[in-house]
Structure formats: structure tokens, C-alpha cells
N, C-alpha and C. Protein backbone atom coordinates (compact mmCIF):
# COMPACT_ATOMS: atom_id res chain seq x y z
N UNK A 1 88.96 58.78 31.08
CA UNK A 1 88.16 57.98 31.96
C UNK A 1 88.50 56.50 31.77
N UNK A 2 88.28 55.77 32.97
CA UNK A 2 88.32 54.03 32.79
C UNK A 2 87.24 53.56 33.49
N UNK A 3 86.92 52.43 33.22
CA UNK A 3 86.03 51.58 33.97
C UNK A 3 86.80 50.16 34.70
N UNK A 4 86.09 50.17 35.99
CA UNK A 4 86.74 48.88 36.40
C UNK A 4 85.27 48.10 35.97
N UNK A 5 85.54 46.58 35.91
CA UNK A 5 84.53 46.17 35.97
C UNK A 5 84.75 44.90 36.98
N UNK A 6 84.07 44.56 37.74
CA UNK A 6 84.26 44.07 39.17
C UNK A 6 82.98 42.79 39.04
N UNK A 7 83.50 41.52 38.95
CA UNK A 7 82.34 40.10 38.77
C UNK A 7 82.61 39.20 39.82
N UNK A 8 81.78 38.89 40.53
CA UNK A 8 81.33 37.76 41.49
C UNK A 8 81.55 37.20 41.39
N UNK A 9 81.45 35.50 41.67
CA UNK A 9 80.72 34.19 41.42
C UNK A 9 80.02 34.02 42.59
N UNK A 10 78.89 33.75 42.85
CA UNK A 10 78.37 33.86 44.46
C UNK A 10 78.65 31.90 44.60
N UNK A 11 77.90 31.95 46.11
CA UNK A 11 78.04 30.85 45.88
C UNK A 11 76.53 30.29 45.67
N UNK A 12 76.03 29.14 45.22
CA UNK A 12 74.90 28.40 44.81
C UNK A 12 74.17 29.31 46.33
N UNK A 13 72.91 29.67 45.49
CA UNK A 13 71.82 29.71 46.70
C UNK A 13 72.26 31.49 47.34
N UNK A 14 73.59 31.76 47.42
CA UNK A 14 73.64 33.37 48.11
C UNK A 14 73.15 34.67 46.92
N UNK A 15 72.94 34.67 45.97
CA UNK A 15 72.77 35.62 45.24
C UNK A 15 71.28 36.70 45.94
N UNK A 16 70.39 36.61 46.39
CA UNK A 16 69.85 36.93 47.25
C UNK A 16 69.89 37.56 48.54
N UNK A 17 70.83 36.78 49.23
CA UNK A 17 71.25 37.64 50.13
C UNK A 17 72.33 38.69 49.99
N UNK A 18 73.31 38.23 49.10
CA UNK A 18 74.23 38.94 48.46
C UNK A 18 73.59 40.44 48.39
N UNK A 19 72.40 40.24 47.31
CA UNK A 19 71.84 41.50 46.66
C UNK A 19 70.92 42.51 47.94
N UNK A 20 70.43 41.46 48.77
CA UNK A 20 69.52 41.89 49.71
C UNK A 20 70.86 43.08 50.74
N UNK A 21 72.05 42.93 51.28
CA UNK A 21 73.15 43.03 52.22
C UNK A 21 73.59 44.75 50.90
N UNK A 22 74.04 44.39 49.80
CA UNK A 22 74.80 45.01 49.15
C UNK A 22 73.67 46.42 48.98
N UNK A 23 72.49 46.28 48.80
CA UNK A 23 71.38 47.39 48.39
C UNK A 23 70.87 48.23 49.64
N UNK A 24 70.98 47.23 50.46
CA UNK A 24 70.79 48.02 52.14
C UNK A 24 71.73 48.61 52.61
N UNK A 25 73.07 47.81 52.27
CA UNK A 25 74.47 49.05 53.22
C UNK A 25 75.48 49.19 52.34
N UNK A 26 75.51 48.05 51.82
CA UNK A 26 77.12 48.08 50.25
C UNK A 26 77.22 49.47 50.13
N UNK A 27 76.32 49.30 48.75
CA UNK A 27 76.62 50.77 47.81
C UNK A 27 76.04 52.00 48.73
N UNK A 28 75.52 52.15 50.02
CA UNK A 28 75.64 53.02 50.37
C UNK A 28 77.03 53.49 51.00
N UNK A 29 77.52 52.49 50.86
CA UNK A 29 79.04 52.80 52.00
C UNK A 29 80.09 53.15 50.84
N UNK A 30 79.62 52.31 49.55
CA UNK A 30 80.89 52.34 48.20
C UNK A 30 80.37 53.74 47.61
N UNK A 31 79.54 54.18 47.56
CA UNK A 31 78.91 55.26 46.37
C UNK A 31 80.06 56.68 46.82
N UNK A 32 79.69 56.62 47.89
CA UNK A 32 79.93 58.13 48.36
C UNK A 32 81.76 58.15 48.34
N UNK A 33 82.45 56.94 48.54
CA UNK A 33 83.61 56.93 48.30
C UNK A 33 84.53 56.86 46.88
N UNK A 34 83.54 55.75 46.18
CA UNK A 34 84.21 55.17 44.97
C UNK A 34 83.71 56.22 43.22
N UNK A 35 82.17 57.14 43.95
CA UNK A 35 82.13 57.88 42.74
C UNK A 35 81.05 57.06 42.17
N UNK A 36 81.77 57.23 40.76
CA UNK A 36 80.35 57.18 39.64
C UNK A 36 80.14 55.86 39.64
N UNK A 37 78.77 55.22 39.92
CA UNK A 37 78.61 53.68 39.60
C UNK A 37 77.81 53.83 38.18
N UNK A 38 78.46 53.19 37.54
CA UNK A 38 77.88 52.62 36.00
C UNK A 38 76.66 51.68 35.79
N UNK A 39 77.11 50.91 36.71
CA UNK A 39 76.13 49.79 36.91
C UNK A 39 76.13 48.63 37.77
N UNK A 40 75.00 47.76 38.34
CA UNK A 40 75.41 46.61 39.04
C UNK A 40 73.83 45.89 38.78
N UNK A 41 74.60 44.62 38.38
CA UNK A 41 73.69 43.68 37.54
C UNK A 41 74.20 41.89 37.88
N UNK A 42 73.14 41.27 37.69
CA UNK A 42 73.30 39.73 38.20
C UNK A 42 72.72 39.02 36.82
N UNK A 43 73.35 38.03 36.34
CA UNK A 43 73.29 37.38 35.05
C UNK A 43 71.89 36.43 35.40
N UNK A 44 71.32 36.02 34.08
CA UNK A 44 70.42 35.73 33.93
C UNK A 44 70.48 34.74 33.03
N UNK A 45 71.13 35.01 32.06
CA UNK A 45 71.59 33.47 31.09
C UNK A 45 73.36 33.50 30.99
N UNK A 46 73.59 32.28 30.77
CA UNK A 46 75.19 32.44 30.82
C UNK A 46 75.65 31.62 32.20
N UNK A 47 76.71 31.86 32.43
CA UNK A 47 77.20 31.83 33.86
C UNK A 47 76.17 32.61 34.79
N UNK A 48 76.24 31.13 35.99
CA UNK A 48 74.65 31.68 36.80
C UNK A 48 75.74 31.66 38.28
N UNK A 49 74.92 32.72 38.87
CA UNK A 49 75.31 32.97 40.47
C UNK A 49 76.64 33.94 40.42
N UNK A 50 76.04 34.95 39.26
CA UNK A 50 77.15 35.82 38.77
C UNK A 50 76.72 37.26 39.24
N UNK A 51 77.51 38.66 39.62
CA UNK A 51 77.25 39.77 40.26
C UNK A 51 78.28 40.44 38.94
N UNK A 52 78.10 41.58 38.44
CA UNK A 52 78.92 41.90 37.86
C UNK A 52 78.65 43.67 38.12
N UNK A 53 79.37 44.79 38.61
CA UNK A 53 79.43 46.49 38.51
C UNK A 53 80.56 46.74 37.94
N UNK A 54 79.83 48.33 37.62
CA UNK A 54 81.01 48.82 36.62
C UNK A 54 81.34 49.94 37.41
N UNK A 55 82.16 50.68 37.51
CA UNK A 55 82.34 51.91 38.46
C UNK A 55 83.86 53.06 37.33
N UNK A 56 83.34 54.14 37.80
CA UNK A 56 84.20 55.22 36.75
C UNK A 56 84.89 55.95 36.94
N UNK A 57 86.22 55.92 36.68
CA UNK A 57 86.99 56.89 37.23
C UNK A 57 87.79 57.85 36.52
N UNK A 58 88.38 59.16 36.98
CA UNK A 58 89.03 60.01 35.97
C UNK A 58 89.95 58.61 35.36
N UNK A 59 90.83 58.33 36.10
CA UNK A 59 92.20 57.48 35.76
C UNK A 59 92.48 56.53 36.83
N UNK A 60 93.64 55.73 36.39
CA UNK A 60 93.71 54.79 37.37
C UNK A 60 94.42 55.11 38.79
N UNK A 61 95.18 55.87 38.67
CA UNK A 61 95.14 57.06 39.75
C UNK A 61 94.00 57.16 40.91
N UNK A 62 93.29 57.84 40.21
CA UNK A 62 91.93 58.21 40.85
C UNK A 62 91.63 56.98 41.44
N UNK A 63 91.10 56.30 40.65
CA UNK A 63 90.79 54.73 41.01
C UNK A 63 91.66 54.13 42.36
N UNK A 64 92.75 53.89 41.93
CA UNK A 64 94.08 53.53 43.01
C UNK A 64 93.62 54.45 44.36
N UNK A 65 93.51 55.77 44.42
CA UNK A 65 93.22 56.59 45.59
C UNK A 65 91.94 56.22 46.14
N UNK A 66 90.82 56.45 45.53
CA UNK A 66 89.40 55.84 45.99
C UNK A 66 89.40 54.09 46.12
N UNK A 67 89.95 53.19 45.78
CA UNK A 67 89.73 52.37 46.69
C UNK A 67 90.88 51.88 47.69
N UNK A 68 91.59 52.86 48.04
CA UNK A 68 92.35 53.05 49.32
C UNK A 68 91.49 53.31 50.16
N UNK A 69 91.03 54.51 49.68
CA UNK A 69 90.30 55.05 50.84
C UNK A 69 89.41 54.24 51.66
N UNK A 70 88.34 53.58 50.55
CA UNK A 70 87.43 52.62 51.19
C UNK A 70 87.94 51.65 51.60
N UNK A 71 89.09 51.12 51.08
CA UNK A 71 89.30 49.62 52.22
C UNK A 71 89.56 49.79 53.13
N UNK A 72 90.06 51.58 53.96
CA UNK A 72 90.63 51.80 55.05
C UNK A 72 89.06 52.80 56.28
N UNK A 73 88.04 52.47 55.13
CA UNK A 73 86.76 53.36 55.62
C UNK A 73 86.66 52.28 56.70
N UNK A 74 85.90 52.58 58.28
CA UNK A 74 85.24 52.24 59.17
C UNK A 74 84.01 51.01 58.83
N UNK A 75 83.10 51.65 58.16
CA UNK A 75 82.24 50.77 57.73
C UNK A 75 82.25 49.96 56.94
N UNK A 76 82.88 50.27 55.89
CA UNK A 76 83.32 49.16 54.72
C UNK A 76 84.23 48.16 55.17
N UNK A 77 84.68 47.77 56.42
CA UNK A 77 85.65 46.97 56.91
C UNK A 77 84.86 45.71 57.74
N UNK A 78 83.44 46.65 58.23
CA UNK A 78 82.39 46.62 59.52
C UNK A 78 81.57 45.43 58.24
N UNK A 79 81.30 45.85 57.24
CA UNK A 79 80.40 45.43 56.08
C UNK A 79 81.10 44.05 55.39
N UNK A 80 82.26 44.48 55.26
CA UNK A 80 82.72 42.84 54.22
C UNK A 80 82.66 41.86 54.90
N UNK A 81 82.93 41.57 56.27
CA UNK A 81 82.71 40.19 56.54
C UNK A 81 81.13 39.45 56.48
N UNK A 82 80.38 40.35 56.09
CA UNK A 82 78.80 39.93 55.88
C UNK A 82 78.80 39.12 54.88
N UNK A 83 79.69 39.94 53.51
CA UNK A 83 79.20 39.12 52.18
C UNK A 83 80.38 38.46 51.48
N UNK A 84 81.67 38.33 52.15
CA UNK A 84 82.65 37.94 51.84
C UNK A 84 82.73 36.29 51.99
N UNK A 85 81.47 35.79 53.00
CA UNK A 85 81.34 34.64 52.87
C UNK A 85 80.30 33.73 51.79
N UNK A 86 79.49 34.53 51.09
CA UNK A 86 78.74 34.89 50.28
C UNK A 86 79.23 34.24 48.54
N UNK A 87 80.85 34.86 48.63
CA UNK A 87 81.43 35.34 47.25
C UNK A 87 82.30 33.49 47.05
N UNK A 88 82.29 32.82 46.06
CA UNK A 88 83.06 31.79 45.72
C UNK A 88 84.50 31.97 44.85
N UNK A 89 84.20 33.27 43.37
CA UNK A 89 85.02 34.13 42.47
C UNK A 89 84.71 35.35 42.73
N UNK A 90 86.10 36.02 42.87
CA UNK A 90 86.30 37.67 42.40
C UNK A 90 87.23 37.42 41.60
N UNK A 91 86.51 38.71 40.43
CA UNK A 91 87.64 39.06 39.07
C UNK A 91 87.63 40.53 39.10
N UNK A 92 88.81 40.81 38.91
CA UNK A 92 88.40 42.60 38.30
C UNK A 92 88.94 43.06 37.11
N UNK A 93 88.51 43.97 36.11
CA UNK A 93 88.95 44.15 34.92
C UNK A 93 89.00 45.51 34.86
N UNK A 94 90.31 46.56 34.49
CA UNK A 94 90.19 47.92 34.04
C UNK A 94 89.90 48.18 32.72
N UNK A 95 88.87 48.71 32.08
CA UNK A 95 88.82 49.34 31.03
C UNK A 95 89.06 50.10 30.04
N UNK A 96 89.62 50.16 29.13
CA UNK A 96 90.07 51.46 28.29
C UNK A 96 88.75 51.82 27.33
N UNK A 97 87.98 53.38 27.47
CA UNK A 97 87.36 53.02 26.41
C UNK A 97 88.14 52.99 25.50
N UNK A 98 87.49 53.05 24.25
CA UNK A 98 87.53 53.07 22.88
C UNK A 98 87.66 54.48 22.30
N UNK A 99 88.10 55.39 21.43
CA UNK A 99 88.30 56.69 20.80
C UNK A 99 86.69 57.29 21.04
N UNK A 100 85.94 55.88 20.61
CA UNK A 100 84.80 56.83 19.91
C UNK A 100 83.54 56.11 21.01
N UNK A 101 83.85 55.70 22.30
CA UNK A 101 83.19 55.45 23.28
C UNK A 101 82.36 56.10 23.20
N UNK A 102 80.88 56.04 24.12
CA UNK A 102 80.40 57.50 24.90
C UNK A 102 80.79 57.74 26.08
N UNK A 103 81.15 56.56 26.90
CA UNK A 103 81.64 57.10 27.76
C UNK A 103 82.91 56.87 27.85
């Protein structure tokens, strides 16, 4: 298994709508394509106007195939220009666990 882990920077003031757009149609449009979501969370101390999910895949393979799919999905194409104006930073990071991970 790997994890991507996928972080924002919104811009000042969008984190709200960001979250409001992404909970109403996002992850309904990403779930069913991309699989297991780990998590999706917005910082609180630290770097502010931050979005950060984790999402799980057999391999990077897997990964590589599922987000083909979705960038080429109908709706997910229909959906990004909503919050793409929204976003200031995107980072993405693949994961290795660790031997003795749990997950």
C-alpha cells in the first residue's frame, strides 16, 4: 500500500468555500473513483489556509490508473473549475509506509 498525501494553500478568505464546494460534490465525485480516503483535514495552527487528504492505494500503479480515470471523468472536469480558483499551492507527496506501519 501507499499513501498520496495531497495539500492546498487556499487562498486568504476561500477555505470555506473550498470546504463548503468539496463536501457537497468533490469527494462525492473523487470517492467512488479514487478509493480509500484516509483523510481530509484543514490546519488549525501552523501554516493557515491549508487543506491537506490522504488517499490509499494498492501501488502506484493503482494510483497512476485511478487518477487517470478521474481527470478524464465527466464531472470531475464539470467540478474543478469551481475550486481551482480557490487554490493559491498544490503539493503532492507519495508515501511509503514504514515495515511496521498499520497501515
Amino acid at each position: 500500500m501507499i499513501a498520496e498525501m495531497r495539500s492546498y494553500v487556499l487562498r486568504p478568505g476561500k477555505l470555506p468555500e473550498f470546504m463548503r464546494l468539496m463536501g457537497s460534490e468533490g469527494i462525492a465525485i473523487e470517492q467512488p473513483v479514487l478509493g480509500r480516503l484516509l483523510g481530509f483535514y484543514s490546519t488549525e495552527i501552523g501554516a493557515i489556509n491549508k487543506v491537506i487528504h490522504l488517499w490509499a492505494y494498492e501501488s502506484f500503479e493503482d494510483r497512476q490508473r485511478r487518477r487517470a480515470t478521474l481527470a478524464g471523468h465527466p464531472d470531475w472536469i464539470a467540478f474543478v473549475p469551481k475550486v481551482l480558483p480557490l487554490i493559491q499551492e498544490m503539493h503532492n507527496e507519495i508515501l511509503n509506509p514504514a515495515p511496521f506501519s498499520p497501515q
